[in-house]
Protein backbone atom coordinates (compact mmCIF):
# COMPACT_ATOMS: atom_id res chain seq x y z
CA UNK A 1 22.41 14.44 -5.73
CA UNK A 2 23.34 15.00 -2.06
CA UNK A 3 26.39 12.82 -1.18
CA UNK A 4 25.83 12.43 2.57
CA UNK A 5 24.18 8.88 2.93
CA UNK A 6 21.70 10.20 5.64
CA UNK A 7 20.01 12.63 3.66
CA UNK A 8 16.14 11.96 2.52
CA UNK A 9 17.46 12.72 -1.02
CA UNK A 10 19.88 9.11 -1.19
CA UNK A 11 19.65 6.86 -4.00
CA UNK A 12 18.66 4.21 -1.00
CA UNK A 13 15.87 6.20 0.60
CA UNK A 14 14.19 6.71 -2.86
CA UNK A 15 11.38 3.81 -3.70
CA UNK A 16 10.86 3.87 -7.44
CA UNK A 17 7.47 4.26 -8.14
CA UNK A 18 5.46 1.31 -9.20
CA UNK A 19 7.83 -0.56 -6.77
CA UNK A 20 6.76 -2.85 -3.67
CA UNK A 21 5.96 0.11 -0.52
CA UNK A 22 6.00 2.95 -3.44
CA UNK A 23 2.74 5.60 -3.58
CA UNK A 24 0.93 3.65 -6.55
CA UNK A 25 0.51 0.44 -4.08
CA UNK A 26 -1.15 2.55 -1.40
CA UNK A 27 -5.24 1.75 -2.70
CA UNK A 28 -4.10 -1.58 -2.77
CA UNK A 29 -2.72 -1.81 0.58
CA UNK A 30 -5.51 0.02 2.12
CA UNK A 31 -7.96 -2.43 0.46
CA UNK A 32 -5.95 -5.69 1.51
CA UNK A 33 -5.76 -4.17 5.09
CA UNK A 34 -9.60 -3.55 5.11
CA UNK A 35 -10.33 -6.83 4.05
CA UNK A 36 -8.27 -8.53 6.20
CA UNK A 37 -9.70 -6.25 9.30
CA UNK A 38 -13.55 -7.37 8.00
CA UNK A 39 -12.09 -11.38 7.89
CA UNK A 40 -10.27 -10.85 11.23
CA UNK A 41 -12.87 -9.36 12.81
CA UNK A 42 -15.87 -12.14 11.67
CA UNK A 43 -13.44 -14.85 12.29
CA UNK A 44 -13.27 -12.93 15.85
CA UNK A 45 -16.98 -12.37 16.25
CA UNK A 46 -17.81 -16.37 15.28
CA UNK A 47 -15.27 -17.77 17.88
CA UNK A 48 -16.87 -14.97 20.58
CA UNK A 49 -21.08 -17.24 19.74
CA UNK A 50 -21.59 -13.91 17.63
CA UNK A 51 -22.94 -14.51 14.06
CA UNK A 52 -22.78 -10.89 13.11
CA UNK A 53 -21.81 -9.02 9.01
CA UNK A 54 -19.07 -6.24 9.62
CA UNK A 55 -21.77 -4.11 8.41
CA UNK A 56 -23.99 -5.08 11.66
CA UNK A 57 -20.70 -4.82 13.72
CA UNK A 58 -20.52 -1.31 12.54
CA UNK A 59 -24.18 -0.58 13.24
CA UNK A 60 -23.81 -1.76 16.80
CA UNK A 61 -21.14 0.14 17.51
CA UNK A 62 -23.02 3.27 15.91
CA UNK A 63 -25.85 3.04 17.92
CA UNK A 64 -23.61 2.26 21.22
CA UNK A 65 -22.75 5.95 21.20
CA UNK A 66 -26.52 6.76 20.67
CA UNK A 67 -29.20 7.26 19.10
CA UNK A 68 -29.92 7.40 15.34
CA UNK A 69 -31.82 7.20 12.16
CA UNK A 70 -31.30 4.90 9.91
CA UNK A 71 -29.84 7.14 7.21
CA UNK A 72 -27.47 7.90 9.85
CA UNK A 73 -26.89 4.63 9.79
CA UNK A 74 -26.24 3.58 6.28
CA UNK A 75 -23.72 5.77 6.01
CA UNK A 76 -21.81 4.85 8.94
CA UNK A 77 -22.39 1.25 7.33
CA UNK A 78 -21.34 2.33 3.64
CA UNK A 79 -24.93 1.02 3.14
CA UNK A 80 -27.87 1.74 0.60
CA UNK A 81 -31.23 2.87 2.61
CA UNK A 82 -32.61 -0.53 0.95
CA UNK A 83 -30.10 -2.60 2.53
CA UNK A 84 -29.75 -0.71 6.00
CA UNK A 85 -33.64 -1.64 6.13
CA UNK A 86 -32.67 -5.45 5.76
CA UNK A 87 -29.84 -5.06 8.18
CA UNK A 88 -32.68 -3.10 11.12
CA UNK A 89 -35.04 -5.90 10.20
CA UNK A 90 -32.59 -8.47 11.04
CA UNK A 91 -31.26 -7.19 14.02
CA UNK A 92 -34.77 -6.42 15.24
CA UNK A 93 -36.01 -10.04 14.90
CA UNK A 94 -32.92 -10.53 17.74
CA UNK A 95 -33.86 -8.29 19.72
CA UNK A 96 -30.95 -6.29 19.54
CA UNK A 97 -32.28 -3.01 18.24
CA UNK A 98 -36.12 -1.42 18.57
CA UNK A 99 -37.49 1.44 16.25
CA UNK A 100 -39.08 4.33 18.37
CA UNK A 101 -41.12 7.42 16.76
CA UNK A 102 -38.96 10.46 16.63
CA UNK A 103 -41.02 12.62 19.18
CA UNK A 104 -39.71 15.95 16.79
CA UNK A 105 -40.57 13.97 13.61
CA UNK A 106 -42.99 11.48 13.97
CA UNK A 107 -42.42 10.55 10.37
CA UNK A 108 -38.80 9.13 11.22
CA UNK A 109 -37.64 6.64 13.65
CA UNK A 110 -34.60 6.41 15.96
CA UNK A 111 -33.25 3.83 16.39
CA UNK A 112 -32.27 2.20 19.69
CA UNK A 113 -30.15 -0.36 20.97
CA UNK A 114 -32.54 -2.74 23.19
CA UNK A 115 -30.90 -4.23 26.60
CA UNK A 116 -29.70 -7.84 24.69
CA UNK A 117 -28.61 -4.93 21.92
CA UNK A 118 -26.28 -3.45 24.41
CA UNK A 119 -24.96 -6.54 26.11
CA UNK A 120 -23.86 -7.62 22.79
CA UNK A 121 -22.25 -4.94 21.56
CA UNK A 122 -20.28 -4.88 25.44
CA UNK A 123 -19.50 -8.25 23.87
CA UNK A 124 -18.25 -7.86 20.77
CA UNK A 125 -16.73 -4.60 21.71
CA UNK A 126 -14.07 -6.44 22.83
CA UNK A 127 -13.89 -8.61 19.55
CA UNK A 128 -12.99 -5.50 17.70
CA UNK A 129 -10.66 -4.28 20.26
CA UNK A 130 -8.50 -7.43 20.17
CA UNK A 131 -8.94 -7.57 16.48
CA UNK A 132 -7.58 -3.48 16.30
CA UNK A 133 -4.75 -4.70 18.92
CA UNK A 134 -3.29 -7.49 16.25
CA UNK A 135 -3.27 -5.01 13.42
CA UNK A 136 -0.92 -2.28 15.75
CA UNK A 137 0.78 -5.21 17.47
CA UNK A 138 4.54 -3.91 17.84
CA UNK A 139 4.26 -0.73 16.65
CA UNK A 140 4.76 2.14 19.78
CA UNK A 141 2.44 4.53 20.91
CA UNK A 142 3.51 7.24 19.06
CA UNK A 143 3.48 5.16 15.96
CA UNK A 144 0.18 4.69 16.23
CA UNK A 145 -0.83 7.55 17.04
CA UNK A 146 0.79 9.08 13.81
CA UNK A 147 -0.71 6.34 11.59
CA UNK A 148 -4.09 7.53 12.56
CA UNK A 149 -2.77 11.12 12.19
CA UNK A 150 -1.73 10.47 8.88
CA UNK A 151 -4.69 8.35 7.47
CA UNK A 152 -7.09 10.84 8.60
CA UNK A 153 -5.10 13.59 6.53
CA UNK A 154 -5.02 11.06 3.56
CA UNK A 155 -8.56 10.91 4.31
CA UNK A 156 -9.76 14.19 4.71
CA UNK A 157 -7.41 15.34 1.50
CA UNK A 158 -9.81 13.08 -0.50
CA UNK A 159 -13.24 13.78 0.85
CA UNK A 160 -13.30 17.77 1.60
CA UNK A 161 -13.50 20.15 -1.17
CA UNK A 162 -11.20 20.05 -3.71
CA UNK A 163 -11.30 19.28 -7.32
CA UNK A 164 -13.05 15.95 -7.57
C-alpha cells in the first residue's frame, strides 16, 4: 500500500463494498433519486393548478419538441402501447393533444400538441425546471455537467451492445 496519504490507493479513500456511498448502493440510489424527482415534480405540478402523472409530464414535454407517434411515445414514457392509448385519450378529452393522419402513412397518427397543449406544457415547463434546479442545488457548473457526463456513460454502458 502507497504510504503518501493523498494517493487514490489510501486506506481512507477506499469505501468497502457493501458500505453506505460504495458501488453495490448505486441501483438503489438511482431508484430513490427517481422517485423522489417523480414526487417532487407532482407535488410541483399540483401547487402550479396542474393535475398531471409524470408519465403525462413526460409526454408533454415529448411532443413540445415535435411531432410523434404514439409508439414514439411510449417509449419516451417507459409505457406499454395499451397504456400510452389511455394516457392520449386522457389528454385528448383536455384538449391538450389532437391525433392527425400521418399524410405518409395514413394508417398511423401523429400526434400533436393543441394550443391549450402548448400553453401547458410552457407551464409546467417551468415546474420541472425548478424541480431539476433543487436536485443540483449547490453543486457548480462543472459538477453538473460531469454528473450528466457520467450517468450517460453509466447509461449507455448498460443499454448498447454488450453481453446482456
Amino acid at each position: 500500500m502507497n504510504s503518501n496519504p493523498d494517493s487514490a490507493d489510501s486506506a481512507a479513500d477506499t469505501v468497502p463494498f457493501g458500505a453506505k456511498g460504495s458501488v453495490s448502493n448505486l441501483g438503489l440510489l438511482f431508484t430513490q433519486i427517481r422517485d423522489a424527482l417523480r414526487a417532487r415534480l407532482k407535488a410541483e405540478l399540483a401547487l402550479a393548478g396542474h393535475d398531471l402523472s409524470f408519465s403525462q409530464y413526460v409526454t408533454l414535454k415529448k411532443l413540445a419538441s415535435g411531432i410523434a407517434n404514439a409508439s414514439e411515445l411510449a417509449r419516451s414514457a417507459d409505457l406499454n402501447p395499451g397504456a400510452m392509448t389511455r394516457l392520449l385519450d386522457a389528454l385528448a378529452k383536455r384538449d391538450l393533444i389532437t391525433r392527425v393522419a400521418d399524410p405518409d402513412d395514413r394508417r398511423m397518427l401523429q400526434i400533436h400538441l393543441t394550443d391549450v397543449g402548448l400553453a401547458t406544457w410552457r407551464d409546467i415547463d417551468t415546474c420541472g425546471k425548478r424541480v431539476l434546479e433543487r436536485a443540483l442545488q449547490g453543486m457548480e457548473e462543472g459538477e453538473r455537467a460531469t454528473l450528466v457526463r457520467l450517468l450517460e456513460h453509466a447509461r449507455d454502458n448498460l443499454t448498447t451492445g454488450g453481453d446482456a
